[in-house]
C-alpha atoms as a PDB file:
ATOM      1  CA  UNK A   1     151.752  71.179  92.140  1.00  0.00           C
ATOM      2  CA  UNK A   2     149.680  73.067  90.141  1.00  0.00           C
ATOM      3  CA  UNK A   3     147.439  75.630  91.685  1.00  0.00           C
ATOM      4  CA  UNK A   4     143.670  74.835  90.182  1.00  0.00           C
ATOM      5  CA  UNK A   5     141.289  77.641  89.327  1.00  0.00           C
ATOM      6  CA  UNK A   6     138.129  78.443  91.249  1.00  0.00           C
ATOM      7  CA  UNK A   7     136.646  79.740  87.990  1.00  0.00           C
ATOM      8  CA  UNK A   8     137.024  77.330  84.890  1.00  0.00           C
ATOM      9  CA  UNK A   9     133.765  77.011  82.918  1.00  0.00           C
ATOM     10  CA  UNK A  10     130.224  77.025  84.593  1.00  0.00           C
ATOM     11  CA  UNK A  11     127.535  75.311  82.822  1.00  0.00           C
ATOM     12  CA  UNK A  12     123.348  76.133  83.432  1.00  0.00           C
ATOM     13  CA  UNK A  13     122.775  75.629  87.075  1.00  0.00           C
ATOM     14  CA  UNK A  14     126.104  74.144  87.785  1.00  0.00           C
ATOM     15  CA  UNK A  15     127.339  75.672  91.096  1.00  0.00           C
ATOM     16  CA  UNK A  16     131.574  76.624  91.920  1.00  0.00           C
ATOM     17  CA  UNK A  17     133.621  74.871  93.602  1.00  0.00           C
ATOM     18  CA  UNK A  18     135.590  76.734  96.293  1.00  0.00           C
ATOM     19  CA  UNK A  19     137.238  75.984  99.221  1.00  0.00           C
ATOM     20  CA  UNK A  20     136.753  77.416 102.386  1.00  0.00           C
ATOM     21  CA  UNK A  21     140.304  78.045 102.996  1.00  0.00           C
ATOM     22  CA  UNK A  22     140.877  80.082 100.006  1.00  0.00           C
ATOM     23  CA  UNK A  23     137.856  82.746  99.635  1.00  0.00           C
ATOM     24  CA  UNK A  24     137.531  83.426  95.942  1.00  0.00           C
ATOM     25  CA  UNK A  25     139.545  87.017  94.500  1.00  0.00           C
ATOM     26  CA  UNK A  26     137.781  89.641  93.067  1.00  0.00           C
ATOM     27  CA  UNK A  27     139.473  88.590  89.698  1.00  0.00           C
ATOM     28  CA  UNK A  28     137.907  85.039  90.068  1.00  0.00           C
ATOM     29  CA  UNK A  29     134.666  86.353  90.664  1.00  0.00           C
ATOM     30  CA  UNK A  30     134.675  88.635  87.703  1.00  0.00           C
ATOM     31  CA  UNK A  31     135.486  85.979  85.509  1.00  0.00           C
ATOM     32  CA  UNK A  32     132.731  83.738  87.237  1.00  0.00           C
ATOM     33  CA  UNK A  33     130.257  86.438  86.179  1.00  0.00           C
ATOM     34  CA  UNK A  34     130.994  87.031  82.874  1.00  0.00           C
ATOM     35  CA  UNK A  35     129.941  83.373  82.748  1.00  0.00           C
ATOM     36  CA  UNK A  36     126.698  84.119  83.628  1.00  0.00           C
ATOM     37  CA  UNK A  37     124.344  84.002  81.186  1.00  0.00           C
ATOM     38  CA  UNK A  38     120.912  82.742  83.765  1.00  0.00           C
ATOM     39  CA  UNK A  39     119.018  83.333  86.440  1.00  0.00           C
ATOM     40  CA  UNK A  40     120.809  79.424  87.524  1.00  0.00           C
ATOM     41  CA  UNK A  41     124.445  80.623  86.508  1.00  0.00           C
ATOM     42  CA  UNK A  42     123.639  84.182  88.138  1.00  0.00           C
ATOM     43  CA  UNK A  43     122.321  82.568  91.972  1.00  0.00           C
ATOM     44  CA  UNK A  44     125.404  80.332  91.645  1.00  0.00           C
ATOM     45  CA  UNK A  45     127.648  83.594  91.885  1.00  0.00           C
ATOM     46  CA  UNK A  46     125.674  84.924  94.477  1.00  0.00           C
ATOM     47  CA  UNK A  47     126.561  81.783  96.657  1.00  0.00           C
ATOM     48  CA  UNK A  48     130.195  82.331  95.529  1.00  0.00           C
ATOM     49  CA  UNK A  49     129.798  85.837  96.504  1.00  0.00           C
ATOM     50  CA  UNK A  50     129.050  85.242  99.834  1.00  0.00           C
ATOM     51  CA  UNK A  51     132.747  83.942 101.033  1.00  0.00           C
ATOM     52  CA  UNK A  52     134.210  87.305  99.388  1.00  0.00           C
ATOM     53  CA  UNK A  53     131.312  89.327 101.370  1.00  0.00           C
ATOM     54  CA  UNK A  54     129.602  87.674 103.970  1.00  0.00           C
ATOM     55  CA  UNK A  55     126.044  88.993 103.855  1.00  0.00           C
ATOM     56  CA  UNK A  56     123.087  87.220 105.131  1.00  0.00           C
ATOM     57  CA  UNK A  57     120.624  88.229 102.084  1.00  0.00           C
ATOM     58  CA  UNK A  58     120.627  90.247  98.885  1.00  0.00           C
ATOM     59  CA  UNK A  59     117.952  91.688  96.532  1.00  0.00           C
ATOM     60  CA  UNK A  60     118.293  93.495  93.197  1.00  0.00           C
ATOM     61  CA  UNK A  61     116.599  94.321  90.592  1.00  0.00           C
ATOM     62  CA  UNK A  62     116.630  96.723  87.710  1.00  0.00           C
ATOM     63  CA  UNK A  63     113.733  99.196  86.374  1.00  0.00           C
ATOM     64  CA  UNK A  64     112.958 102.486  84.913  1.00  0.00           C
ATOM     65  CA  UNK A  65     113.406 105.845  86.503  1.00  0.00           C
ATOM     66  CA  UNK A  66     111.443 108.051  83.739  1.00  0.00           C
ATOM     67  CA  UNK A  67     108.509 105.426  84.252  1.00  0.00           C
ATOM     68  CA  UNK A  68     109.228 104.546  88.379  1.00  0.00           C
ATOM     69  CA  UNK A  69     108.886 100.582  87.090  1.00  0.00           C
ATOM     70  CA  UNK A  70     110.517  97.973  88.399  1.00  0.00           C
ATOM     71  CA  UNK A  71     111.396  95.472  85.107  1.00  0.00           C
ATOM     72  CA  UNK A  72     113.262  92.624  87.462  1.00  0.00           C
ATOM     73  CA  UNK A  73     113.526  91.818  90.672  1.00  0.00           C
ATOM     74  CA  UNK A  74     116.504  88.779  91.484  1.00  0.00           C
ATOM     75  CA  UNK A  75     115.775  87.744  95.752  1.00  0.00           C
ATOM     76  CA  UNK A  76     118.463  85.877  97.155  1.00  0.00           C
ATOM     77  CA  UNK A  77     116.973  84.991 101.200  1.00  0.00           C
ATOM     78  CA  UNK A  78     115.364  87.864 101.644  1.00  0.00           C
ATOM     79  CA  UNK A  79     112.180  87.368 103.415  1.00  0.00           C
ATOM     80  CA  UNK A  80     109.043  86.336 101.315  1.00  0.00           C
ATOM     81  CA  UNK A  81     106.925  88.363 103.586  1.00  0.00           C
ATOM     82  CA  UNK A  82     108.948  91.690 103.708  1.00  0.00           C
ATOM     83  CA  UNK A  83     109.008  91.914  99.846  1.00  0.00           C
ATOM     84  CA  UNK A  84     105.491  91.106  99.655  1.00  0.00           C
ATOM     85  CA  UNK A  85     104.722  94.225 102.205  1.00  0.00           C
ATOM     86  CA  UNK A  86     107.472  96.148 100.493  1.00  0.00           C
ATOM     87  CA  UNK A  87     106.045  95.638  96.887  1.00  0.00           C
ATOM     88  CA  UNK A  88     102.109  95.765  97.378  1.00  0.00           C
ATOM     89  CA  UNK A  89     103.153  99.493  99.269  1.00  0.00           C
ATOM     90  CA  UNK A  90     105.347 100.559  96.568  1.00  0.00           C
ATOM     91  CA  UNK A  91     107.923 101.309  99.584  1.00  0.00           C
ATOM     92  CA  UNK A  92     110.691 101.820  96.730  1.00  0.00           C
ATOM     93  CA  UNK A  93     109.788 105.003  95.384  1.00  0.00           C
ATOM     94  CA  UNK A  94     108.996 106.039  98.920  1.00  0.00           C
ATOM     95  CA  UNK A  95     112.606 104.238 100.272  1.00  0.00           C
ATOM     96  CA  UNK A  96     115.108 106.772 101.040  1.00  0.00           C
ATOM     97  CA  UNK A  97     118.137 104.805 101.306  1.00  0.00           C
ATOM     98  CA  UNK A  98     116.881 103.844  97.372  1.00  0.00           C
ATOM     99  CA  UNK A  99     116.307 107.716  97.170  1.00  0.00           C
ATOM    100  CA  UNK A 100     119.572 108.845  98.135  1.00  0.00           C
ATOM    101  CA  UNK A 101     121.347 106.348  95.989  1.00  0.00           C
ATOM    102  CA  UNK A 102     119.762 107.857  92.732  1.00  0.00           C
ATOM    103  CA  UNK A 103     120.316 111.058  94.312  1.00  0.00           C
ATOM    104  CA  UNK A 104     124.029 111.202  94.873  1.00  0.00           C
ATOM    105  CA  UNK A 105     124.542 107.503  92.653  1.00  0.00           C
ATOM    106  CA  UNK A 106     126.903 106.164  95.648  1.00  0.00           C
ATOM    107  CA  UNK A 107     126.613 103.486  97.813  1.00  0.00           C
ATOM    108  CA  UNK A 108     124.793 103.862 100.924  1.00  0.00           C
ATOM    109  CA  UNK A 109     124.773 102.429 104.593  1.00  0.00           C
ATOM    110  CA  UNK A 110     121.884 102.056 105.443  1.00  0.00           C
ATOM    111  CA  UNK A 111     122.496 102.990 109.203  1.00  0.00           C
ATOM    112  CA  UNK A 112     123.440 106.701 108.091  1.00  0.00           C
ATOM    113  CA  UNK A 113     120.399 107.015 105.799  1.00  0.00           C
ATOM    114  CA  UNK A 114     118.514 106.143 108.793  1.00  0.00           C
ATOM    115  CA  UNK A 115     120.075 108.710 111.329  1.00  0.00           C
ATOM    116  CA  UNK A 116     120.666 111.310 108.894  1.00  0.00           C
ATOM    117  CA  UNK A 117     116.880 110.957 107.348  1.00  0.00           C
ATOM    118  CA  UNK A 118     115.079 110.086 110.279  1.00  0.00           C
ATOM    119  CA  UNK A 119     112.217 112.103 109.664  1.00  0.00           C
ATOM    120  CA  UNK A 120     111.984 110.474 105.849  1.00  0.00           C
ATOM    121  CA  UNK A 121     111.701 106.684 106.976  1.00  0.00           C
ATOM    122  CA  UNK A 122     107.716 105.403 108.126  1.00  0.00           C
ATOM    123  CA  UNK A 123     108.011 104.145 111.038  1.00  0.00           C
ATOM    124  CA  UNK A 124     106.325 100.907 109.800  1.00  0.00           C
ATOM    125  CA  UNK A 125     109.088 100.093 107.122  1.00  0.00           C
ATOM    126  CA  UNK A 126     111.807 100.252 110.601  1.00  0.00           C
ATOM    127  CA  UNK A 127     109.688  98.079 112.284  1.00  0.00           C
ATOM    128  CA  UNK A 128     109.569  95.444 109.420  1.00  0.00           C
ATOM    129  CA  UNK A 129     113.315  96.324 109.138  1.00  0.00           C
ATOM    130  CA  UNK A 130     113.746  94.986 112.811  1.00  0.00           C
ATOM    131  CA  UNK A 131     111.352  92.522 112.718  1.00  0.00           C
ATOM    132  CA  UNK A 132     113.375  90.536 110.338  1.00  0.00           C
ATOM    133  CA  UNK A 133     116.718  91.835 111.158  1.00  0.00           C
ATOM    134  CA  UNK A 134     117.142  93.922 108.110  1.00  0.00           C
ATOM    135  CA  UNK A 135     118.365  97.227 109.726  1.00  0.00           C
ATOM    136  CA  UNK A 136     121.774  96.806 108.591  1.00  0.00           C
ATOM    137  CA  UNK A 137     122.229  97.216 104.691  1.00  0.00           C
ATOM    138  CA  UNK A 138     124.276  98.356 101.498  1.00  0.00           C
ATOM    139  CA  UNK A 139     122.641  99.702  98.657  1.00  0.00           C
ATOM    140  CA  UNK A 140     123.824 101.124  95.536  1.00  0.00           C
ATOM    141  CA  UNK A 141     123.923  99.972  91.987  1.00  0.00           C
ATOM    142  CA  UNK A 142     124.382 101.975  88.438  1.00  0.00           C
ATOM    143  CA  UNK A 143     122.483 104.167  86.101  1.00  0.00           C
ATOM    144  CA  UNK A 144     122.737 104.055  82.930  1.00  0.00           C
ATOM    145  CA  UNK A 145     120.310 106.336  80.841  1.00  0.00           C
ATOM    146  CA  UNK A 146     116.865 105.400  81.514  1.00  0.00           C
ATOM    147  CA  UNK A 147     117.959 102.211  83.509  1.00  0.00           C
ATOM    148  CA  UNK A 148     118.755 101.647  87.266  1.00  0.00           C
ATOM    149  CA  UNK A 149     120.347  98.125  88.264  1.00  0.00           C
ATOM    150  CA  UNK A 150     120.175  98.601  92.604  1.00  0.00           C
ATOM    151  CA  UNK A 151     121.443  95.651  95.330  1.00  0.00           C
ATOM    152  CA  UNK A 152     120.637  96.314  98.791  1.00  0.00           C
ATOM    153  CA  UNK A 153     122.938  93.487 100.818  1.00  0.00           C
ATOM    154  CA  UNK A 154     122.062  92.675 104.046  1.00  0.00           C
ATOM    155  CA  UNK A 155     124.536  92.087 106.635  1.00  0.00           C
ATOM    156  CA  UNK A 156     124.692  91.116 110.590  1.00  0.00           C
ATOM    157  CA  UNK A 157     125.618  94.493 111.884  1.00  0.00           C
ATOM    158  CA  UNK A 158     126.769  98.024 111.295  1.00  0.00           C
ATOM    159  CA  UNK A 159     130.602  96.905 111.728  1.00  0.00           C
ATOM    160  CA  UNK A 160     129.918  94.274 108.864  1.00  0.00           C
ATOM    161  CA  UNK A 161     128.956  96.957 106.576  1.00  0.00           C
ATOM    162  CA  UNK A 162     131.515  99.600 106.706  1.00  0.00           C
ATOM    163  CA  UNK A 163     133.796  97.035 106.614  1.00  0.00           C
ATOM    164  CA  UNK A 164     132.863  95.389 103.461  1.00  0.00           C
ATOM    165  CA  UNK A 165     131.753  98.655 102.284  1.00  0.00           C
ATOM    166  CA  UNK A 166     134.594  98.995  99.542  1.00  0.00           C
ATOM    167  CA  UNK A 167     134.392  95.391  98.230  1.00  0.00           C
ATOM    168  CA  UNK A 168     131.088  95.943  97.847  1.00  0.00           C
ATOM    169  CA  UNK A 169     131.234  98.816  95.750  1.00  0.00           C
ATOM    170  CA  UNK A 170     134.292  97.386  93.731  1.00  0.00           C
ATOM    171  CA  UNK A 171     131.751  94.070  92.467  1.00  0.00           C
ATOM    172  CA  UNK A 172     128.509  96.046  91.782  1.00  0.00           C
ATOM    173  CA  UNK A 173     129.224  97.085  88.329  1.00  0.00           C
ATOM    174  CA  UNK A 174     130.309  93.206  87.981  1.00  0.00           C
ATOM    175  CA  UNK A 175     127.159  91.713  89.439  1.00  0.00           C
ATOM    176  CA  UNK A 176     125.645  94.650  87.592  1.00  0.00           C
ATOM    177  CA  UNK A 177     126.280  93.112  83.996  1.00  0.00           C
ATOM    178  CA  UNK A 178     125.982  89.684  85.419  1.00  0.00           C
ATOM    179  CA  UNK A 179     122.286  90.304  85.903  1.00  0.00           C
ATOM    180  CA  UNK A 180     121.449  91.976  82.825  1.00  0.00           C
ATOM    181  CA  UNK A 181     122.841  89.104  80.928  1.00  0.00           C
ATOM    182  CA  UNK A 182     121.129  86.529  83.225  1.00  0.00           C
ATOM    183  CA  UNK A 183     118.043  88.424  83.576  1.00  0.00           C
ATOM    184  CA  UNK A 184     117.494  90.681  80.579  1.00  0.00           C
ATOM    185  CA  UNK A 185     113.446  90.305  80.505  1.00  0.00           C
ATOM    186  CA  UNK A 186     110.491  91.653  82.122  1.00  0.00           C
ATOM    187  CA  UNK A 187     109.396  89.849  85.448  1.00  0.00           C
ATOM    188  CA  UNK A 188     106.305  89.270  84.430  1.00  0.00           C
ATOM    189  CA  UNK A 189     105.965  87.704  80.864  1.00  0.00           C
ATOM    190  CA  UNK A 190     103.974  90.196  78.199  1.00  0.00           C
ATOM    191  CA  UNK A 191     101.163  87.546  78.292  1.00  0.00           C
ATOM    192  CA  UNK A 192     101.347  86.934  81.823  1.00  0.00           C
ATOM    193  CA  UNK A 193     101.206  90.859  82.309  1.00  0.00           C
ATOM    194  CA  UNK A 194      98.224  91.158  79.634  1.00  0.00           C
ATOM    195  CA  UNK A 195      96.154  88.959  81.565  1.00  0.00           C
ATOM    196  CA  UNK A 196      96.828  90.160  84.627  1.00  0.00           C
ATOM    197  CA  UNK A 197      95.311  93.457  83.623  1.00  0.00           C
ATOM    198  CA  UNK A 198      92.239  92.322  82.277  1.00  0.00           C
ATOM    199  CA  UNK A 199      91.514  90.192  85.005  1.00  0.00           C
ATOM    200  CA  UNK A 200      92.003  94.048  87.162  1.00  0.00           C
ATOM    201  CA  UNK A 201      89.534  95.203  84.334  1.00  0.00           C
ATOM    202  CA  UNK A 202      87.044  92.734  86.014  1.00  0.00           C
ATOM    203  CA  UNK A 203      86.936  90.377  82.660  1.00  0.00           C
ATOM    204  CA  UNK A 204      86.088  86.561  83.516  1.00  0.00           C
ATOM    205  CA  UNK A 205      88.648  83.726  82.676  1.00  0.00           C
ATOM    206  CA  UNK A 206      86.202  82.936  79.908  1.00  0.00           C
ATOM    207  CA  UNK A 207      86.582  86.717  78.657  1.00  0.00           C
ATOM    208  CA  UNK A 208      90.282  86.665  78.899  1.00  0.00           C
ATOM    209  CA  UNK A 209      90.513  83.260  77.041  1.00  0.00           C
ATOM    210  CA  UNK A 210      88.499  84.530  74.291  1.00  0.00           C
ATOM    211  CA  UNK A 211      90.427  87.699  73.460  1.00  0.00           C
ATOM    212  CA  UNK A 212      93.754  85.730  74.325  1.00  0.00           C
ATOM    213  CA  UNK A 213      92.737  83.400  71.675  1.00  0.00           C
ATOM    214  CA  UNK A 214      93.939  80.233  74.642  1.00  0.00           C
ATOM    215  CA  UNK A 215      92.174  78.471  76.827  1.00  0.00           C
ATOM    216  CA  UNK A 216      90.586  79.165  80.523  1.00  0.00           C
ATOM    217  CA  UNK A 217      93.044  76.472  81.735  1.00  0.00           C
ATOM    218  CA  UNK A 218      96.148  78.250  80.226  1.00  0.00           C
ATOM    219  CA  UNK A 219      94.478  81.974  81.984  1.00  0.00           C
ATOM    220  CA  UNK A 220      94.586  79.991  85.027  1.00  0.00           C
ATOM    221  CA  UNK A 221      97.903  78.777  84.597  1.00  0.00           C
ATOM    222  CA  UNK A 222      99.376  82.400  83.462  1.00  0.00           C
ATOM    223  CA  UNK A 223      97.694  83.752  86.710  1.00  0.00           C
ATOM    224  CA  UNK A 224      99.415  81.317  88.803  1.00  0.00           C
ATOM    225  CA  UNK A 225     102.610  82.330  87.364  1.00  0.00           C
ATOM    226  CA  UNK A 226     102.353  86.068  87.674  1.00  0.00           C
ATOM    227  CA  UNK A 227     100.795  85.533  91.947  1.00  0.00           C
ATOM    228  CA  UNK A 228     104.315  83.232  92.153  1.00  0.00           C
ATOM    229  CA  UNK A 229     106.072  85.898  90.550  1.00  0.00           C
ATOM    230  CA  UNK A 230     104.871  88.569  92.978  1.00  0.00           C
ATOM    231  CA  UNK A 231     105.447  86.885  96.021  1.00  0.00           C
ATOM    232  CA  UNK A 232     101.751  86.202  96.922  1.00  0.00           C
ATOM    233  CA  UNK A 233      98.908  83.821  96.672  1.00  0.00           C
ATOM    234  CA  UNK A 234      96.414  86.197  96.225  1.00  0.00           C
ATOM    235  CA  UNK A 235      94.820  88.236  92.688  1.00  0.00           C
ATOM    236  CA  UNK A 236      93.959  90.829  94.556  1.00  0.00           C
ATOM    237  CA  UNK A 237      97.734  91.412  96.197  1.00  0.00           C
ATOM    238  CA  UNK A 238      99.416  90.823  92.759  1.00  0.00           C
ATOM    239  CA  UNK A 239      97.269  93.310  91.001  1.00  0.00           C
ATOM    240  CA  UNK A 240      98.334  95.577  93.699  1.00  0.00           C
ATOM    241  CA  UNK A 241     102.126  95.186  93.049  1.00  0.00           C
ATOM    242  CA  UNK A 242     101.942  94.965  89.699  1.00  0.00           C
ATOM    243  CA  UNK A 243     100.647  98.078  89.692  1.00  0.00           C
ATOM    244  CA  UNK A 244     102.398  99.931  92.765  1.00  0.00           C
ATOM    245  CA  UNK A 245     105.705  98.418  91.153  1.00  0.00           C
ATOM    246  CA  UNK A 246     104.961 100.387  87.611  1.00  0.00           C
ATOM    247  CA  UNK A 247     104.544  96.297  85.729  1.00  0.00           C
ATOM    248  CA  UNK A 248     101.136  95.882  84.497  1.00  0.00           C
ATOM    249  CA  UNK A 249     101.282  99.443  82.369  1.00  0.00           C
ATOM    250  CA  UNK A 250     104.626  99.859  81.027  1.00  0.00           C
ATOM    251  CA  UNK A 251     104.742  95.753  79.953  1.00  0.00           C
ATOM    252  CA  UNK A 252     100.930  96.456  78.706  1.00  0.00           C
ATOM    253  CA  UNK A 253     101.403  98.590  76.257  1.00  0.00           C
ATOM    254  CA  UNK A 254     104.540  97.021  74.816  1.00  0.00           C
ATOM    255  CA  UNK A 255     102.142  94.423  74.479  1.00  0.00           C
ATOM    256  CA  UNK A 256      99.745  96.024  72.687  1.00  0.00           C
ATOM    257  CA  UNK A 257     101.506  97.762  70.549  1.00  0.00           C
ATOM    258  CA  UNK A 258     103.479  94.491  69.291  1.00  0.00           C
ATOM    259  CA  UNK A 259     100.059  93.411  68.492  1.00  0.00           C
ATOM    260  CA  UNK A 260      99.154  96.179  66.375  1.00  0.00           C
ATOM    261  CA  UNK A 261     102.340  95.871  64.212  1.00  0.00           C
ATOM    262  CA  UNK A 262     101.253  92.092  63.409  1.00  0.00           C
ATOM    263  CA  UNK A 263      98.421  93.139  62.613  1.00  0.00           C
ATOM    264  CA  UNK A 264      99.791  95.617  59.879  1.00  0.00           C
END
């Protein structure tokens, strides 16, 4: 009988088959991402992912270093609340485990970050750590010129990690180029990030729609988006990590200056 692939051809939001009895290679799930091509095709590896390295939940993302903005962030069951503390703080660029990963650019556990940086972490990020059973991590990721692309996995217990530890850092680079093909734009939208900022400015929805050229409905709308985006319901909060995160100015001024040029 002939053995059938776990990989053949993986359409938008279409999700692998696999079997439980046969976790997928690391050959299958390269091919799987190279497949990817959205953010549908790119969580449907993640859940594929999981039987080769059985974490709980995974974020990633990818930013600037020169600017300290973060362009992307992917969430894959990480607690809504955490991120939303973690972002409107701008904990990354205070983070060491993210720290010592552009530091030395290897992967880190985030057990020994703790004990051999204890007097680096705030006490208030471990207590959110252990408040929703995050204490036990991998990070790492890959630079490449201006660019960072950085997964922290989290797993059920210290054991877990260090003994998934190499598999993890053999299918980084992988999910690496998975998510820059899924994912290659901003978070926030240049329009969505334009009105965010004047809305900080203190203009009215009426002001915005007026120099937007759309209507107060559509402001609305693009607020919504951006709040959703950010992991909160409130203006305030998603000024706050838009601007802790390094979004609203880098995104802004693209914006601005690709209005000039039409201009011209």
């Amino acid at each position: 009988m002939r053995k059938v692939p776990l990989v053949s051809s993986l359409k938008a939001g279409q999700r692998p088959a696999q079997s439980s009895r046969h976790p997928p290679s690391f050959l299958q799930l390269k091919t799987l991402a190279a497949q990817c091509r959205s953010p549908k095709q790119y969580r449907a590896l993640l859940d594929c992912l999981k039987t080769y390295i059985p974490y709980s939940s995974l974020v990633c993302g990818w930013g600037y270093r020169s600017h300290k903005a973060i362009g992307f962030l992917f969430n894959y069951g990480y607690p809504i609340e955490f991120l939303r503390w973690y972002l409107t703080n701008g904990v990354i660029w205070k983070g060491p485990i993210f720290h010592e990963w552009l530091r030395t650019r290897k992967v880190q556990v985030s057990l020994d970050v703790a004990k051999r940086l204890k007097d680096r972490f705030d006490p208030e990020l471990l207590e959110w750590m252990r408040k929703f059973d995050l204490e036990y991590a991998l990070g790492g990721g890959v630079i490449r010129n201006d660019v960072w692309i950085y997964f922290s996995m989290n797993m059920a217990s210290d054991r877990k990690c260090r003994s998934h530890l190499k598999r993890f850092q053999l299918i980084v680079p992988i999910l690496s180029e998975a998510l820059k093909r899924s994912c290659p734009r901003p978070l926030l939208s240049h329009r969505e990030t334009a009105i965010l900022e004047r809305r900080a400015r203190g203009e009215l929805i009426k002001q915005i729609a007026a120099a937007e050229g759309i209507s107060g409905r559509t402001v609305r709308m693009h607020l919504q988006n951006a709040k959703r985006k950010l992991y909160t319901h409130d203006l305030i909060n998603a000024v706050v990590i838009a601007v802790r995160s390094g979004m609203i100015d880098r995104t802004w001024k693209n914006w601005q200056w690709r209005k000039e040029t039409q201009r011209i």
